[in-house]
N, C-alpha and C. Protein backbone atom coordinates (compact mmCIF):
# COMPACT_ATOMS: atom_id res chain seq x y z
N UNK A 1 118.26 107.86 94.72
CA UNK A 1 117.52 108.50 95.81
C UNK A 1 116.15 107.85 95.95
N UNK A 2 115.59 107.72 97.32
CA UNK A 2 114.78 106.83 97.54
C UNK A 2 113.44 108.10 97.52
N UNK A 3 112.64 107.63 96.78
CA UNK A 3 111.36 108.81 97.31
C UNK A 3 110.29 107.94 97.81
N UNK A 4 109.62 108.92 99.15
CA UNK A 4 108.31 108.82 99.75
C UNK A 4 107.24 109.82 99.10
N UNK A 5 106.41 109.05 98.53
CA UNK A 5 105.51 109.69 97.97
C UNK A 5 104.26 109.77 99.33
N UNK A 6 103.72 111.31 99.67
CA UNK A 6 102.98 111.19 100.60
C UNK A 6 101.52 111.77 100.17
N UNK A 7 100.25 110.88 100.06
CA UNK A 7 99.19 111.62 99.40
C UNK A 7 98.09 110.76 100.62
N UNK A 8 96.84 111.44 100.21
CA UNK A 8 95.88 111.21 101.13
C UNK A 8 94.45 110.99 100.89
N UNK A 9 93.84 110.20 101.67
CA UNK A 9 92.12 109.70 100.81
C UNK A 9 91.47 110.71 100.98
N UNK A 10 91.89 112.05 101.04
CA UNK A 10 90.82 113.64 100.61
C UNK A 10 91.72 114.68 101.08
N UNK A 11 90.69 115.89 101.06
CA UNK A 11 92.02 117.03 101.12
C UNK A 11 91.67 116.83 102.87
N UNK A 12 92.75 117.75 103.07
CA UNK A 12 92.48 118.00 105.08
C UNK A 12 92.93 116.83 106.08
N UNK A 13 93.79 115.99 105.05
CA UNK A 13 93.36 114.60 106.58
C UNK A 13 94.94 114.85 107.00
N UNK A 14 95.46 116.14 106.80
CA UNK A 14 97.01 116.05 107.45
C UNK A 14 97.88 115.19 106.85
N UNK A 15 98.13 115.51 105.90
CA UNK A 15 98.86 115.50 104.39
C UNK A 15 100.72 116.22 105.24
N UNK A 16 99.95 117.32 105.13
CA UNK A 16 101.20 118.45 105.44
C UNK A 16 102.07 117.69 106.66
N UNK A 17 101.54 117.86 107.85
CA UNK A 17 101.97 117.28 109.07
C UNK A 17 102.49 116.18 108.90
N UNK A 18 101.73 114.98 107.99
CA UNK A 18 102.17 113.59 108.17
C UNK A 18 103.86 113.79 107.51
N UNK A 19 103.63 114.98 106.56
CA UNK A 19 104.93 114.92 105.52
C UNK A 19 105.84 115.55 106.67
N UNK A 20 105.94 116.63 107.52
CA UNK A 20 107.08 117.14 108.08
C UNK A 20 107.00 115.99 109.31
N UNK A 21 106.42 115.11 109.78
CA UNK A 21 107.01 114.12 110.62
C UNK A 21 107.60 113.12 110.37
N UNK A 22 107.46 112.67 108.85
CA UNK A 22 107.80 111.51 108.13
C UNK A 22 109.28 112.42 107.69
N UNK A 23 109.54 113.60 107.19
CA UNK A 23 110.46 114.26 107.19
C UNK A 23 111.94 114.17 108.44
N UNK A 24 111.06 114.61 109.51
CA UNK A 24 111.82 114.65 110.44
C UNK A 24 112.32 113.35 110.67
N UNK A 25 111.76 112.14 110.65
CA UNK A 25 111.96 110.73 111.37
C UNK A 25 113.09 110.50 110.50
N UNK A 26 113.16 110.68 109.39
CA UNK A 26 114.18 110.02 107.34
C UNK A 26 115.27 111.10 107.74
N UNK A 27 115.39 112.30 107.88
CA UNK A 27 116.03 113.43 108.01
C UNK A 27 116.23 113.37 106.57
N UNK A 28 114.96 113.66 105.30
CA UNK A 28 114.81 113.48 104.24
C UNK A 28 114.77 114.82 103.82
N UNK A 29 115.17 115.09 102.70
CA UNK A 29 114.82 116.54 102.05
C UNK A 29 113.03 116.56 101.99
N UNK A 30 112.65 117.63 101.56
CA UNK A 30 110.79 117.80 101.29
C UNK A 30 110.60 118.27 99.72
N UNK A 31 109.35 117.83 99.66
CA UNK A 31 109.80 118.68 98.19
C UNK A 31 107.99 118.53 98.03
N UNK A 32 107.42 119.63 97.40
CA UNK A 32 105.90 119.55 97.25
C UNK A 32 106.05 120.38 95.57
N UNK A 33 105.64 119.18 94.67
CA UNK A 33 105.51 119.60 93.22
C UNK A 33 104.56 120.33 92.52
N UNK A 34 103.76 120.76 93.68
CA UNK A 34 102.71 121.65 93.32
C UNK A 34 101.76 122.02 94.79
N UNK A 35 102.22 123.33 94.80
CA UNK A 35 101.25 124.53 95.62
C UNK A 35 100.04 125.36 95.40
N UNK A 36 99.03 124.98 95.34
CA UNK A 36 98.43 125.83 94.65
C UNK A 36 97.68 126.95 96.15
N UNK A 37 97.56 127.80 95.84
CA UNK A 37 97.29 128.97 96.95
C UNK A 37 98.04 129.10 98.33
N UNK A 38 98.07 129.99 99.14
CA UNK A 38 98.38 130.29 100.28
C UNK A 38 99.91 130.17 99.93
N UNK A 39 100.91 131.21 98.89
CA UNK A 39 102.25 130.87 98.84
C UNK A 39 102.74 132.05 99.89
N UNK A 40 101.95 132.55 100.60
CA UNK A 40 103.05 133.41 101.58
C UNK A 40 103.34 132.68 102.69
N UNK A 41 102.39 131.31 102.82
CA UNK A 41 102.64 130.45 104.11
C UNK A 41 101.96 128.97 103.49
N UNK A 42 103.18 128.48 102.46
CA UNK A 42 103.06 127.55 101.35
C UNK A 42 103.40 125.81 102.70
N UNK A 43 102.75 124.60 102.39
CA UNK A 43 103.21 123.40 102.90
C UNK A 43 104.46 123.59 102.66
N UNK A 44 105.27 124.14 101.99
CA UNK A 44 106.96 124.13 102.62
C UNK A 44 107.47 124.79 103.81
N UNK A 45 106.77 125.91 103.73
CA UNK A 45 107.01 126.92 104.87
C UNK A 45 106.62 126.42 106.16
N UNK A 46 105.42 125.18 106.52
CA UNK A 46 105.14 124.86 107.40
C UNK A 46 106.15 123.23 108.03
N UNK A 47 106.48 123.18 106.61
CA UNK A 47 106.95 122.02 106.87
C UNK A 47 108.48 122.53 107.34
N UNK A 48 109.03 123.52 106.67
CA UNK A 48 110.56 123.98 107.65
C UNK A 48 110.40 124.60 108.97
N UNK A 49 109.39 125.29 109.29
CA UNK A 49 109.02 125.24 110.23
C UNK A 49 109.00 124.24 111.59
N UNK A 50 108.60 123.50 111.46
CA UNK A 50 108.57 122.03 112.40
C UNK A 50 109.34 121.40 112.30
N UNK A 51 110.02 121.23 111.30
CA UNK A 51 111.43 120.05 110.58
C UNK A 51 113.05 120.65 111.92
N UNK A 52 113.14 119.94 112.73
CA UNK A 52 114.25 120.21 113.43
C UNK A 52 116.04 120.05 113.37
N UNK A 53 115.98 118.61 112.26
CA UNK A 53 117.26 118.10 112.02
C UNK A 53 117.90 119.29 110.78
N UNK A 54 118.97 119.57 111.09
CA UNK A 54 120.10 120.05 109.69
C UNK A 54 120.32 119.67 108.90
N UNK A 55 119.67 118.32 108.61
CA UNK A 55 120.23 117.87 107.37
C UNK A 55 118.99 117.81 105.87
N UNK A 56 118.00 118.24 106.37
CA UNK A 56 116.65 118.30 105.78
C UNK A 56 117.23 119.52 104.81
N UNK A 57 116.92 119.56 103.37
CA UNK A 57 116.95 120.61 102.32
C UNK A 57 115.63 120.96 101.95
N UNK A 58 115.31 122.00 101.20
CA UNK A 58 113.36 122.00 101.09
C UNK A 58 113.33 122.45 99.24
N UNK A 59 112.85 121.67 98.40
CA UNK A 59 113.23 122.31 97.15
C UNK A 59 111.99 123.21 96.79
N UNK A 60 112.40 123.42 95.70
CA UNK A 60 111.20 124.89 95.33
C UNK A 60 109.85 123.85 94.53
N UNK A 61 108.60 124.72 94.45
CA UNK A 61 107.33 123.82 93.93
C UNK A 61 108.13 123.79 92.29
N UNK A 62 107.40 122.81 91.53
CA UNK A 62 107.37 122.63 90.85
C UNK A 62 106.27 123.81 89.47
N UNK A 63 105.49 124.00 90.61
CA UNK A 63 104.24 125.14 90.23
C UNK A 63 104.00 125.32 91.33
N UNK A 64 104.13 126.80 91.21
CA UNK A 64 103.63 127.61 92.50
C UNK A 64 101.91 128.52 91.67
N UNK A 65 100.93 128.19 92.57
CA UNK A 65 99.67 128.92 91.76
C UNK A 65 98.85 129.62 93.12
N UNK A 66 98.35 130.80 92.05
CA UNK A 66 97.67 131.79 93.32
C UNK A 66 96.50 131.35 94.16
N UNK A 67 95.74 130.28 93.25
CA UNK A 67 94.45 130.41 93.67
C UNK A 67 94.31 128.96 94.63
N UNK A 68 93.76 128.85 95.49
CA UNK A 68 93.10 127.48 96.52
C UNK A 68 92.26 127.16 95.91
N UNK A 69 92.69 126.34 94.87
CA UNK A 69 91.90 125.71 93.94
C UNK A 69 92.49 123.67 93.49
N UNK A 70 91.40 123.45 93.13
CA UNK A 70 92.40 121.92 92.09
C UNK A 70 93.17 122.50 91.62
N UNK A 71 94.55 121.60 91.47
CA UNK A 71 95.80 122.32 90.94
C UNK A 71 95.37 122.83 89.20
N UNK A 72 94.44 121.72 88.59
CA UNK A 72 93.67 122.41 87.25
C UNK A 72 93.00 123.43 87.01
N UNK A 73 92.13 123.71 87.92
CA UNK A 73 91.48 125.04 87.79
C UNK A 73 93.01 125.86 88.17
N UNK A 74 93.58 125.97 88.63
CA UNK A 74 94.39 127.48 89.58
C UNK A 74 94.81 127.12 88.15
N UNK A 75 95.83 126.53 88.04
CA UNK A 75 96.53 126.65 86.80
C UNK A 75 95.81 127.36 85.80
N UNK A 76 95.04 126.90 85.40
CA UNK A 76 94.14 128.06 84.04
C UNK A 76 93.78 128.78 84.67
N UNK A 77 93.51 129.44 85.99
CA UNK A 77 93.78 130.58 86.40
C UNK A 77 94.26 131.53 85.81
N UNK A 78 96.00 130.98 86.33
CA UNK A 78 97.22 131.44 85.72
C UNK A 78 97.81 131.74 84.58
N UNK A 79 96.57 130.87 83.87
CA UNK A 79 97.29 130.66 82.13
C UNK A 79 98.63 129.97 82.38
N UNK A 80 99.06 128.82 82.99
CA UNK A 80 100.07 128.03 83.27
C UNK A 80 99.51 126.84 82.53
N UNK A 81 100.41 126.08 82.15
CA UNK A 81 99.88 124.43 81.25
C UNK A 81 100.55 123.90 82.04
N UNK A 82 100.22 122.82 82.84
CA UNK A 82 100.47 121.94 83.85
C UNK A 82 100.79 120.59 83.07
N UNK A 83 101.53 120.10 82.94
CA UNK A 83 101.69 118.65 82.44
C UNK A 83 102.64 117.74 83.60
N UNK A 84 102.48 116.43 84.08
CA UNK A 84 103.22 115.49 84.69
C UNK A 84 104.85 115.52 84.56
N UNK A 85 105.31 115.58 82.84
CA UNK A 85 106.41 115.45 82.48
C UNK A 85 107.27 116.71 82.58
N UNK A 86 106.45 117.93 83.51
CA UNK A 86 107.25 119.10 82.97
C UNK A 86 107.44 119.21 85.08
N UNK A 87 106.88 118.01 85.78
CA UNK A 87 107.30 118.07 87.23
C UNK A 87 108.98 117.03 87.70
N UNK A 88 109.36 117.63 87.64
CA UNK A 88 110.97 117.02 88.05
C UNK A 88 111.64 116.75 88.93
N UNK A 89 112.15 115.51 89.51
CA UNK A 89 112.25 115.60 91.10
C UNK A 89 113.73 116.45 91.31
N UNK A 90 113.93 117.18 92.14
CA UNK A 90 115.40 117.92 92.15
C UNK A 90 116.34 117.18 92.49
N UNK A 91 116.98 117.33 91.77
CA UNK A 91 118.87 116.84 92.12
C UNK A 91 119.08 117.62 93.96
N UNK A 92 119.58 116.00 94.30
CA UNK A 92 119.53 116.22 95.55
C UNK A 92 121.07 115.52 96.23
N UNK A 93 121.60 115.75 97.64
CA UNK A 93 122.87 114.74 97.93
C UNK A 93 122.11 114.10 99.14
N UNK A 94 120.98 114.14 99.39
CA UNK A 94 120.68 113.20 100.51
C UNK A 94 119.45 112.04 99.52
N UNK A 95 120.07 110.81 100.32
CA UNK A 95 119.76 109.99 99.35
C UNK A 95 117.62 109.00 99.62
N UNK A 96 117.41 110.29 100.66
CA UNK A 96 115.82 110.20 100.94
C UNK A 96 115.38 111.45 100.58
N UNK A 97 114.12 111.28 99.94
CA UNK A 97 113.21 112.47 99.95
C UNK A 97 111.89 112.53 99.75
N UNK A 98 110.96 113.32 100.53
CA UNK A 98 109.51 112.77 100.79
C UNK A 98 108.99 114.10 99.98
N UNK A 99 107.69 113.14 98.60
CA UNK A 99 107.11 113.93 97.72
C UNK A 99 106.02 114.07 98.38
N UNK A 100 105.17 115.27 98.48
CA UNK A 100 104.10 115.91 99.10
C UNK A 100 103.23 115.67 98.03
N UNK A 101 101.93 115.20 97.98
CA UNK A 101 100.64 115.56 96.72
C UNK A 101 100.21 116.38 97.37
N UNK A 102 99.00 116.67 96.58
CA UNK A 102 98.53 117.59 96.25
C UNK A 102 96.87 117.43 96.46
N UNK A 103 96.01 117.04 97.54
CA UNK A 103 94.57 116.11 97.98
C UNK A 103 94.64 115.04 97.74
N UNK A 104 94.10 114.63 96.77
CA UNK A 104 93.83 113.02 96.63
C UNK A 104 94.72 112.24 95.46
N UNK A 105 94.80 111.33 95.40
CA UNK A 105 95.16 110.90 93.80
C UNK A 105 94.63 111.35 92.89
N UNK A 106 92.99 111.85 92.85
CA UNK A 106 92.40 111.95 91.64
C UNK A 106 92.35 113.16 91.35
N UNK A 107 92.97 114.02 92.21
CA UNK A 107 92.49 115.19 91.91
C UNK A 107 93.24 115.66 90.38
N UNK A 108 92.91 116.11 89.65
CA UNK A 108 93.27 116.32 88.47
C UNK A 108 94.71 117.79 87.86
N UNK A 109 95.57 117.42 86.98
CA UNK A 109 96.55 118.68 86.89
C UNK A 109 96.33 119.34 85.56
N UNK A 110 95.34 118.47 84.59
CA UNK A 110 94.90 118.97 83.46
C UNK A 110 94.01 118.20 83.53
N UNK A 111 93.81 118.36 82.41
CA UNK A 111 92.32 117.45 81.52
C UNK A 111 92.61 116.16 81.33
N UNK A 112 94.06 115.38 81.59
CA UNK A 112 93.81 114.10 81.64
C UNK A 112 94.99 113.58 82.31
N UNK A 113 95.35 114.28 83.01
CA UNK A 113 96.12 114.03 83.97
C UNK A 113 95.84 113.71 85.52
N UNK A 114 96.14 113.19 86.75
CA UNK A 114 96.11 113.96 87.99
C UNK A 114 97.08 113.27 89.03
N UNK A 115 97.08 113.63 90.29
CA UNK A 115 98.32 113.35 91.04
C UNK A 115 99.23 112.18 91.16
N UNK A 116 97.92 111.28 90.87
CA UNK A 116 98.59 109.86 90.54
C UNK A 116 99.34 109.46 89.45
N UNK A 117 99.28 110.44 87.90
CA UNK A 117 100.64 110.19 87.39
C UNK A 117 101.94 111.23 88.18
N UNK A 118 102.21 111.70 89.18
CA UNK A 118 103.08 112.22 89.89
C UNK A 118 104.09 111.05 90.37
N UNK A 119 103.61 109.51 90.71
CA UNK A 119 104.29 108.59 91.47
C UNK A 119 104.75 107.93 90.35
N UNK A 120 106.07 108.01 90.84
CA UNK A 120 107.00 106.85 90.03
C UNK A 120 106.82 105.51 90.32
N UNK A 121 107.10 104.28 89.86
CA UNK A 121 107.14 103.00 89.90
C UNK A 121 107.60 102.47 91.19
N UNK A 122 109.16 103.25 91.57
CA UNK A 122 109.97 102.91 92.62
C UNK A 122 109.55 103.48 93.49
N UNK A 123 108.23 104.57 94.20
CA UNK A 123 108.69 105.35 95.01
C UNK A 123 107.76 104.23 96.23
N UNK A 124 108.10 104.63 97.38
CA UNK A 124 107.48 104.11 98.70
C UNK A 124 106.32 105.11 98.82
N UNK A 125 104.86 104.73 98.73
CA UNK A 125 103.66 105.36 98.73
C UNK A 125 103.43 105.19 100.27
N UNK A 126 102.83 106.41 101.11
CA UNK A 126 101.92 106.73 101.86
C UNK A 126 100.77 107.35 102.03
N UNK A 127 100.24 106.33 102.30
CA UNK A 127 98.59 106.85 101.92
C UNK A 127 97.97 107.61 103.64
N UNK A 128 98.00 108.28 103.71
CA UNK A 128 97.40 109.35 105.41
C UNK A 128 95.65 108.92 104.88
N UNK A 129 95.84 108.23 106.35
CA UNK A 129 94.40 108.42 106.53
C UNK A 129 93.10 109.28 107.99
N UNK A 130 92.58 109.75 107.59
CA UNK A 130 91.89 110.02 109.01
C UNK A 130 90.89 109.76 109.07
N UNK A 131 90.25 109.39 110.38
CA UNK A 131 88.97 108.77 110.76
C UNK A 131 87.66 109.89 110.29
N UNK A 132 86.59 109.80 109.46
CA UNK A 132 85.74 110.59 109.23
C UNK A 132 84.69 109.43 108.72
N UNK A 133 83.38 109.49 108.80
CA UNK A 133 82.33 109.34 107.89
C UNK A 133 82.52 108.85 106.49
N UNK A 134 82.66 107.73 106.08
CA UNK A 134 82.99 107.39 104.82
C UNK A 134 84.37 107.27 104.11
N UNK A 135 85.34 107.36 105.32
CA UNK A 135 87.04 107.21 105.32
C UNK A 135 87.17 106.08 105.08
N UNK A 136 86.70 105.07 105.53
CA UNK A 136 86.97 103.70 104.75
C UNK A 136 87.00 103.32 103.21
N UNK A 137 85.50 103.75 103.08
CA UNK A 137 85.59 103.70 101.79
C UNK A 137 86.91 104.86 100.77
N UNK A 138 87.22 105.48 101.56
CA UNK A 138 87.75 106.41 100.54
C UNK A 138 89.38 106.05 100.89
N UNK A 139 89.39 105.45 102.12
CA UNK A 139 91.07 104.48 102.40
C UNK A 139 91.49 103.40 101.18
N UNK A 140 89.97 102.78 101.33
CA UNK A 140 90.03 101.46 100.15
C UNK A 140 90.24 101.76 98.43
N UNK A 141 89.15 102.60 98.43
CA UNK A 141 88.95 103.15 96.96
C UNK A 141 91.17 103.63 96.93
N UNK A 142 91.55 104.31 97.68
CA UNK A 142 93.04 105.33 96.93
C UNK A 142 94.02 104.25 97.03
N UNK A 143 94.27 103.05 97.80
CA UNK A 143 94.76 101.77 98.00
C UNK A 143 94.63 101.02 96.99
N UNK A 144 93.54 100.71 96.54
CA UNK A 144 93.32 99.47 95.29
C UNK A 144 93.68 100.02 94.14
N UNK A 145 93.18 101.93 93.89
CA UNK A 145 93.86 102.32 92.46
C UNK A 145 95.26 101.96 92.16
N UNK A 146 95.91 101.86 93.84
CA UNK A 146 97.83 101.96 92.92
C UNK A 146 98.04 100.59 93.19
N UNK A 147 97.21 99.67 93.76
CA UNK A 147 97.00 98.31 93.98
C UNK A 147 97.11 97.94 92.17
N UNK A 148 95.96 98.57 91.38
CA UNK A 148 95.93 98.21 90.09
C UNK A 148 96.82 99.08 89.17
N UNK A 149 97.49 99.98 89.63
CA UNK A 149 98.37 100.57 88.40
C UNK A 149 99.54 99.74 88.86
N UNK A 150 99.61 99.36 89.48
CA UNK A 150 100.99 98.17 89.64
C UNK A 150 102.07 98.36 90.95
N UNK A 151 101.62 99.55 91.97
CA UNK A 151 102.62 99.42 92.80
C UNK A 151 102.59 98.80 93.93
N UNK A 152 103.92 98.53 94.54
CA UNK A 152 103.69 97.46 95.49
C UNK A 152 104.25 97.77 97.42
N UNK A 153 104.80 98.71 97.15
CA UNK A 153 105.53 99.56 98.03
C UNK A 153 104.53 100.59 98.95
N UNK A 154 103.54 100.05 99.37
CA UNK A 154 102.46 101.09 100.16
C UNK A 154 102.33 100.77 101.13
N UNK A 155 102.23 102.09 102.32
CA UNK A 155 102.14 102.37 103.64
C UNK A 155 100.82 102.98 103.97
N UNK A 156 100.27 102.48 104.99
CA UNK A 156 99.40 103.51 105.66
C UNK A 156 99.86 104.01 107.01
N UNK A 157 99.46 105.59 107.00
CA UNK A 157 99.45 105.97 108.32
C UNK A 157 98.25 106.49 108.79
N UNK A 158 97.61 106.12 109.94
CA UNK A 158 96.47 106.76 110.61
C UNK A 158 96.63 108.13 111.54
N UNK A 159 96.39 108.97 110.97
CA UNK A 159 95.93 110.45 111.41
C UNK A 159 94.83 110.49 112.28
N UNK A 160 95.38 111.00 113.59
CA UNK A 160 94.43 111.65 114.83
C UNK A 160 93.57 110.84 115.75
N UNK A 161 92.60 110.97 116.37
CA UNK A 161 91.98 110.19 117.09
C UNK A 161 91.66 108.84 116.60
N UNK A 162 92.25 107.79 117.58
CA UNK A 162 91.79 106.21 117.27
C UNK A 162 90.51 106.27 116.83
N UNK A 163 90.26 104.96 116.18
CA UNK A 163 88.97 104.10 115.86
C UNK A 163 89.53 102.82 115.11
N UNK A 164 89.31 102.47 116.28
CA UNK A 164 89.80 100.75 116.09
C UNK A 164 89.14 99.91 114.83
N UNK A 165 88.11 100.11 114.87
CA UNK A 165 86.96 99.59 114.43
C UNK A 165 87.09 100.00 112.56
N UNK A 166 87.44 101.00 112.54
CA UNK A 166 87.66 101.73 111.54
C UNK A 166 89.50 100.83 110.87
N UNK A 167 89.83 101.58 111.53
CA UNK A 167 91.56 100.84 111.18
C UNK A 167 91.81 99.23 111.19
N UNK A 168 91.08 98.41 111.92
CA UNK A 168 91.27 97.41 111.91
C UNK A 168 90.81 96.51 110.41
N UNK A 169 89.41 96.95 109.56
CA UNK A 169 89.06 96.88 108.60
C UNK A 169 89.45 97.57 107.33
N UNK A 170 90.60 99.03 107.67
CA UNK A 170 91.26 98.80 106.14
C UNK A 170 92.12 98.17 106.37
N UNK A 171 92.88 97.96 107.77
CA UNK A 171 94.37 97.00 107.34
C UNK A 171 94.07 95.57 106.83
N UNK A 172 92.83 94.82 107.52
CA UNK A 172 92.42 93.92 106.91
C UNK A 172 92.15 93.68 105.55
N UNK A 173 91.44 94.96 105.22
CA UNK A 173 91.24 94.61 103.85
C UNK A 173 92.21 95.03 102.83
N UNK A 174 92.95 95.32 102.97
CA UNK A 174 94.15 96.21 102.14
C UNK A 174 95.18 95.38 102.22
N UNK A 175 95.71 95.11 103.45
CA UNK A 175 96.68 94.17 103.67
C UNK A 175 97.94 94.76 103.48
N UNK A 176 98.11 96.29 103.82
CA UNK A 176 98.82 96.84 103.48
C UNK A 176 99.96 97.26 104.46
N UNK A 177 101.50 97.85 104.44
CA UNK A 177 101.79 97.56 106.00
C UNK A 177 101.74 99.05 106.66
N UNK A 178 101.04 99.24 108.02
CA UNK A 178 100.74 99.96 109.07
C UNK A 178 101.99 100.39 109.19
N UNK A 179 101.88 101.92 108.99
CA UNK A 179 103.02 102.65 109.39
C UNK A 179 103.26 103.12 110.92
N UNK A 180 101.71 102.61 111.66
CA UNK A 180 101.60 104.08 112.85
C UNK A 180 100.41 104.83 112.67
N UNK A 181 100.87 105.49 113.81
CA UNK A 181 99.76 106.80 114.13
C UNK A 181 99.74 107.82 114.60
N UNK A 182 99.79 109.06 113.91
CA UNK A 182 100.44 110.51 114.78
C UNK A 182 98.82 110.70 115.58
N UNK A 183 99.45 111.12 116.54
CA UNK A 183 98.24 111.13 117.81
C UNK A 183 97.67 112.63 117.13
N UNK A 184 96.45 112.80 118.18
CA UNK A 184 95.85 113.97 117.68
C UNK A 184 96.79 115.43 118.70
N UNK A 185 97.08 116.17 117.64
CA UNK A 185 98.38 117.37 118.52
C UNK A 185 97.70 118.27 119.08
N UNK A 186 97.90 118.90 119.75
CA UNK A 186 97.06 120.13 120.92
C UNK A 186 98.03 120.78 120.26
N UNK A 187 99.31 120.38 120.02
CA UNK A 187 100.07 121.99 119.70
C UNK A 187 101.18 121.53 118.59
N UNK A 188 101.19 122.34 117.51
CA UNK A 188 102.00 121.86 116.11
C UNK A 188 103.52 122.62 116.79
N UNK A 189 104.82 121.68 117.16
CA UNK A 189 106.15 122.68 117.20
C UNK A 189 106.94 121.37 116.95
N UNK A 190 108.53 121.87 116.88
CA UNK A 190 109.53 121.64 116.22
C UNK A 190 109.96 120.08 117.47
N UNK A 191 108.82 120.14 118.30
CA UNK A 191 109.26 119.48 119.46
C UNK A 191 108.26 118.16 119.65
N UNK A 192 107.03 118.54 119.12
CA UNK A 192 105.90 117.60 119.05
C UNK A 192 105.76 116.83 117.82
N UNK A 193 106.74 117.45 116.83
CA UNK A 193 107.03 117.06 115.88
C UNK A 193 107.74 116.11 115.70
N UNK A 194 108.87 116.24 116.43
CA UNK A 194 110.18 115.22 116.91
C UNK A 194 110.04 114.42 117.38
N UNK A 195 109.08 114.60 118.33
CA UNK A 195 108.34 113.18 119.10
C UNK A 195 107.47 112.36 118.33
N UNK A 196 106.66 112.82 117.65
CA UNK A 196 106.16 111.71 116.46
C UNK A 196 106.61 111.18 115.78
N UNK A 197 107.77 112.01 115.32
CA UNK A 197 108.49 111.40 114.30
C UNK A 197 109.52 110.11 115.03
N UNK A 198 110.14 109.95 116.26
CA UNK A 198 110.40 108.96 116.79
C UNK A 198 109.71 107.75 116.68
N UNK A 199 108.02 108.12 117.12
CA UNK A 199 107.61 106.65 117.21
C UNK A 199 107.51 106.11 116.27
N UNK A 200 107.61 106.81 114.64
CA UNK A 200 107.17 106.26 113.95
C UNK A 200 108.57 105.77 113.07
N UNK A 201 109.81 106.35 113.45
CA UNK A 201 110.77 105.96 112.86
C UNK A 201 111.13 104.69 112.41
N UNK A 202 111.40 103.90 113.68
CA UNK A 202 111.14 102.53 113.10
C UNK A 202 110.45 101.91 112.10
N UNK A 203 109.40 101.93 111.93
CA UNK A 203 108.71 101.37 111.21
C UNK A 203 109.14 101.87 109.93
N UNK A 204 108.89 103.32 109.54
CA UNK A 204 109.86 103.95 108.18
C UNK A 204 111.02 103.32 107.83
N UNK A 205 111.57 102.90 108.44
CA UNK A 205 113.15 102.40 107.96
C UNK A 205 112.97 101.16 107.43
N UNK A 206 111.75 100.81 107.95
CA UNK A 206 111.79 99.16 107.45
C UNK A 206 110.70 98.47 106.39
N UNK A 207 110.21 99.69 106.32
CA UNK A 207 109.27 99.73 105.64
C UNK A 207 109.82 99.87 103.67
């Protein structure tokens, strides 16, 4: 089974969204290995929500935690021990499936852990980026870390309103291959969803 690992250069840059369109385009199962707060309307729930094809499965978190917190703090919240080796990808029959993180790479799951030991060797990385104040730097900085832990399989996608100017200088400098760009949505449905996920299909498959 092929996994898309989908994480992002901070929290908020449409993580969630990028995952149920990249979902929809693969007609990939979803799977998010860690939730921490908002489980009555958890990134799965939003992501079946929008996900239109039948063939999409949604597996359960790996850790589900109460608090909207780093997945480290909620966890000791909880009195839960969070370790990498105790997150498992589910036995699945569709032979795609897109892993959701959890903010950034760095954000931490213990004391010496954090999202970035979540990615396997083999998986196809997407890094979501969105245009903000210091997004470059923080495109470059989450790119070169898995640049140096050894993987080679990385995508970017640009989230929301263009800036040329902006995108043209991480692809340059990254050299990484351009997945696309989900436009900025006036309205999140099962339909606007479908349509993104078209344009960007291509490129996913070949990627």
């Amino acid at each position: 089974m092929q996994r898309y690992f989908i994480t992002g250069i901070g929290t908020d840059v449409g993580k969630t969204i990028a995952s149920a369109i990249i979902t929809e385009a693969l007609q990939a199962d979803y799977w998010k290995p860690i939730q921490a707060g908002d489980l009555d309307n958890s990134d799965t729930d939003k992501v079946k929500a929008l996900v239109s094809n039948s063939k999409t499965a949604y597996h359960p978190n790996s850790f589900s935690l109460n608090t909207p917190m780093s997945p480290h703090a909620a966890a000791a919240i909880d009195g839960v021990i969070m370790k990498a080796n105790l997150v498992i990808t589910p036995k699945s029959n569709n032979d795609k499936l897109v892993v959701e993180g959890a903010g950034g790479l760095f954000v931490p799951i213990n004391d010496t852990e954090t999202i970035l030991d979540l990615i396997q060797q083999d998986d196809k990385i997407i890094v979501v980026s969105r245009h903000y104040l210091g997004s470059i730097n923080h495109s470059l900085l989450s790119i070169e870390i898995l640049k140096q832990k050894g993987f080679s399989k990385i995508g970017i996608l640009f989230n929301g309103k263009e800036n040329s100017t902006t995108e043209e200088i991480i692809t340059k400098m990254t050299g990484v291959t351009v997945l696309g760009r989900i436009d900025e949505l006036d309205t999140l449905s099962q339909e606007t969803i479908h349509t993104q996920a078209k344009n960007i299909k291509e490129a996913l498959l070949s990627f």
